[in-house]
Structure formats: C-alpha cells, structure tokens
Protein backbone atom coordinates (compact mmCIF):
# COMPACT_ATOMS: atom_id res chain seq x y z
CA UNK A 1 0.00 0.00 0.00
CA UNK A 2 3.14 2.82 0.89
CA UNK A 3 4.81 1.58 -2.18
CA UNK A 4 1.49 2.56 -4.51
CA UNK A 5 0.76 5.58 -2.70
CA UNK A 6 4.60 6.69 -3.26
CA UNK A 7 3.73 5.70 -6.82
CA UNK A 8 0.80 7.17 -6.94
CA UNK A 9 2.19 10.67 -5.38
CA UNK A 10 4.72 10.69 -8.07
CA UNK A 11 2.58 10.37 -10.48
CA UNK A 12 0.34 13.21 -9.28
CA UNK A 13 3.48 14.99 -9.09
CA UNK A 14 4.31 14.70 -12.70
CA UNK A 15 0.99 15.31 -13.78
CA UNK A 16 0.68 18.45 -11.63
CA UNK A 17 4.02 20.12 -12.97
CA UNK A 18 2.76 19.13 -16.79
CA UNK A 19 -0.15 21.21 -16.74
CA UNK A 20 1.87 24.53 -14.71
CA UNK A 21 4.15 23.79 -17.41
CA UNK A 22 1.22 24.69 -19.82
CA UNK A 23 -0.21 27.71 -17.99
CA UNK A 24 3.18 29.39 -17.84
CA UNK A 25 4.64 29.24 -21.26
CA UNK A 26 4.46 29.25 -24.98
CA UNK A 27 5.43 25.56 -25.16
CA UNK A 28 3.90 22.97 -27.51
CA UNK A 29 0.90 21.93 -25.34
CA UNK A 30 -1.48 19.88 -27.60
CA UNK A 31 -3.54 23.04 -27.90
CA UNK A 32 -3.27 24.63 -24.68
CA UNK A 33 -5.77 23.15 -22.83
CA UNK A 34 -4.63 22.31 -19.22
CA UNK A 35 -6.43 19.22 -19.49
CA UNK A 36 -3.67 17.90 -22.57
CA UNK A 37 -1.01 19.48 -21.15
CA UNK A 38 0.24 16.58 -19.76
CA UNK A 39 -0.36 13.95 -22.59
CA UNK A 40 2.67 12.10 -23.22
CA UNK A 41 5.35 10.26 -21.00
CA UNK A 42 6.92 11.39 -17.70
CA UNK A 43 9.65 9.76 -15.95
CA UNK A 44 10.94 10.03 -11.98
CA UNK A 45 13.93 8.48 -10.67
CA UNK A 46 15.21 7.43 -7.46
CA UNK A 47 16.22 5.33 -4.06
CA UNK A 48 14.14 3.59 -2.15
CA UNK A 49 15.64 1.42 0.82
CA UNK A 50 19.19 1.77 -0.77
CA UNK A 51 17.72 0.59 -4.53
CA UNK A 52 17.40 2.98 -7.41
CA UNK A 53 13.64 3.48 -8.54
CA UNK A 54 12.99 4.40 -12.07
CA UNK A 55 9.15 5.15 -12.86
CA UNK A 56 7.17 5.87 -15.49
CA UNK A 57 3.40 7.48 -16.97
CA UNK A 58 2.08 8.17 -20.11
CA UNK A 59 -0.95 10.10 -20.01
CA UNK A 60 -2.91 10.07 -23.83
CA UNK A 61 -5.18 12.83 -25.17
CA UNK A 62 -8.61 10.66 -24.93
CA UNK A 63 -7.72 10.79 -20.59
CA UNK A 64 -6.03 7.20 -20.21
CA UNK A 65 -2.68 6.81 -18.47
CA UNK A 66 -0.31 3.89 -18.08
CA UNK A 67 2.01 3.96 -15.09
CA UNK A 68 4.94 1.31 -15.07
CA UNK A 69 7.51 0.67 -12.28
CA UNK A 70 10.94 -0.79 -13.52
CA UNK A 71 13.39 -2.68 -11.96
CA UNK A 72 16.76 -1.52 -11.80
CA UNK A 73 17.73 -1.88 -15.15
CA UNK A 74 14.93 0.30 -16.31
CA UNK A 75 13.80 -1.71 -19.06
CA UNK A 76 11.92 -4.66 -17.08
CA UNK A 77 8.58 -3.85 -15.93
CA UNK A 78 8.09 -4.61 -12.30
CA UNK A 79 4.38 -3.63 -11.59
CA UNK A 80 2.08 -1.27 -13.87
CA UNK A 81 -1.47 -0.31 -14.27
CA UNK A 82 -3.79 1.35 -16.37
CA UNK A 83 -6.45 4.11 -15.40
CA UNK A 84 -8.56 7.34 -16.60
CA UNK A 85 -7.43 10.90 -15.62
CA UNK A 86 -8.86 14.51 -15.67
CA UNK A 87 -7.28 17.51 -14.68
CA UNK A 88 -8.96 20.34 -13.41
CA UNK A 89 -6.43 23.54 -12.68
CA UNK A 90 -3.36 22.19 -11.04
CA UNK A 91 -5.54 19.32 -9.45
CA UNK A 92 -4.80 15.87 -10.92
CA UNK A 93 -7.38 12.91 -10.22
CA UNK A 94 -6.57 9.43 -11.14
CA UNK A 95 -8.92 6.45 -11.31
CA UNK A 96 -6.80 3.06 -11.57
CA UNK A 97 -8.16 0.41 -12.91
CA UNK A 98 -6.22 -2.00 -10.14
CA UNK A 99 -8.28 0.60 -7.44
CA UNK A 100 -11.78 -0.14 -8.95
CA UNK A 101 -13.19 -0.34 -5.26
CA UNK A 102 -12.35 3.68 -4.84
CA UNK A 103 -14.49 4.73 -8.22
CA UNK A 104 -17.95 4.14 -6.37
CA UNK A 105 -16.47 4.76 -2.67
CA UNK A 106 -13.74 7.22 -2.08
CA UNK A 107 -13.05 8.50 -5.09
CA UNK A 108 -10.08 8.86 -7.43
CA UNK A 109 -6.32 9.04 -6.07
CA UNK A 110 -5.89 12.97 -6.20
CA UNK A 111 -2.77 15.41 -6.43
CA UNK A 112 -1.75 19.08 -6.45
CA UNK A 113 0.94 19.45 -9.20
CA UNK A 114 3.49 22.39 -10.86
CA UNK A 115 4.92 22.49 -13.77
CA UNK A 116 7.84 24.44 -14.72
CA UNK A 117 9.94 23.59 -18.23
CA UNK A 118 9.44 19.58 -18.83
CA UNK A 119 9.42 19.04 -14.61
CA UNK A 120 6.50 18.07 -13.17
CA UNK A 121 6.16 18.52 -8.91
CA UNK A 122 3.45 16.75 -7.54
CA UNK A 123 2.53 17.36 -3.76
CA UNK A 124 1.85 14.18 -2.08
CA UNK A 125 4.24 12.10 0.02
CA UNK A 126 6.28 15.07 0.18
CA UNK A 127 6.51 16.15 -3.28
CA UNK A 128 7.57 13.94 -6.21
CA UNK A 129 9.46 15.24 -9.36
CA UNK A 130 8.59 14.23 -12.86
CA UNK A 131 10.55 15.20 -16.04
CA UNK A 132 9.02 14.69 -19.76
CA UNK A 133 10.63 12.59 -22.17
C-alpha cells in the first residue's frame, strides 16, 4: 500500500508540474488546454531502501494513463497499471483500474501538481518530481 501511494504521489506529481508547465509558457501543449497538457510520458527516478527506482506514466489525449515501475535496469517492468485521468487547474485525479473499489467509494487518487519547463512537482508524500521525455 506505501509503495502505490509513493507511486501514486509521483505520479500526481508529474501530472501536476505538466499542466503549470502549460499555464506558464508558450510551449507545444497539444492546444493549450490544461487538461492535454500533460499527454505524453513522464519519468521520476530514485532510491528507495538503498535501490534505485525508475518510474514511469504516459498520459494520452482521450484521458487514459499507463504507469509502469521498472526494476533496476529500467527496461523490465516490475508492476504497472492502467487508469482514466482529468485535470482540473493544477488538481490531478486518477482512477486506476487495479483501485476499482475507490471509483464508487472514495473516489479517485488525487494530487496538487506544478509544472515548470518539462518538470512536473506533484505534492503528495512530500513532493515527487517528474521530467518529460
């Protein structure tokens, strides 16, 4: 459950700095809309209990994302799941497939993101950086 929520923070984090990103420049946004400013793939890297993490999530244009967790050697896929996503603002909501309990319940897994240049900051578990490939 801590490792998905760390995953799940990071991903908020990258979609959160995608659509700043958006808002605060004259980059190539899919149209400007904060809602495909993040469409594409983001990537976060780092340690966790001495190993190196490498993470990734694609978010499309029709509001489905892919996240996938390598192992070290950041080609084999560890754990991944699929999942719908809207943005509204800076807040990013996430409903994971592998989660289907919180659609009807408590709702989607939700984040407060930034984006500044192709870095994404998300807000939960601290504050997770994304950058854009």
């Amino acid at each position: 459950m801590n490792k998905r929520f760390s995953f799940l923070s990071l991903l908020l984090g990258l979609f959160v700095c995608v659509t700043v990103f958006s808002a605060c420049g004259g980059d190539d946004d899919n149209g400007g809309s904060s809602s495909n400013s993040i469409v594409g793939t983001w990537y976060t890297e780092g340690v966790e209990k001495g190993n190196p993490t490498y993470s990734e999530i694609t978010y499309n244009a029709d509001n489905t994302c892919t996240w996938r967790d390598y192992k070290s050697d950041k080609t084999t896929i560890k754990e991944s799941d699929r999942g719908k996503y809207k943005v509204e603002g800076n807040k990013l909501s996430i409903w994971w497939e592998s989660e289907k309990k919180y659609w009807d319940t408590d709702g989607p897994w939700t984040t407060i993101f930034t984006i500044s240049g192709n870095k994404m900051t998300t807000t939960e578990g601290g504050g997770t950086t994304w950058t854009k490939k």
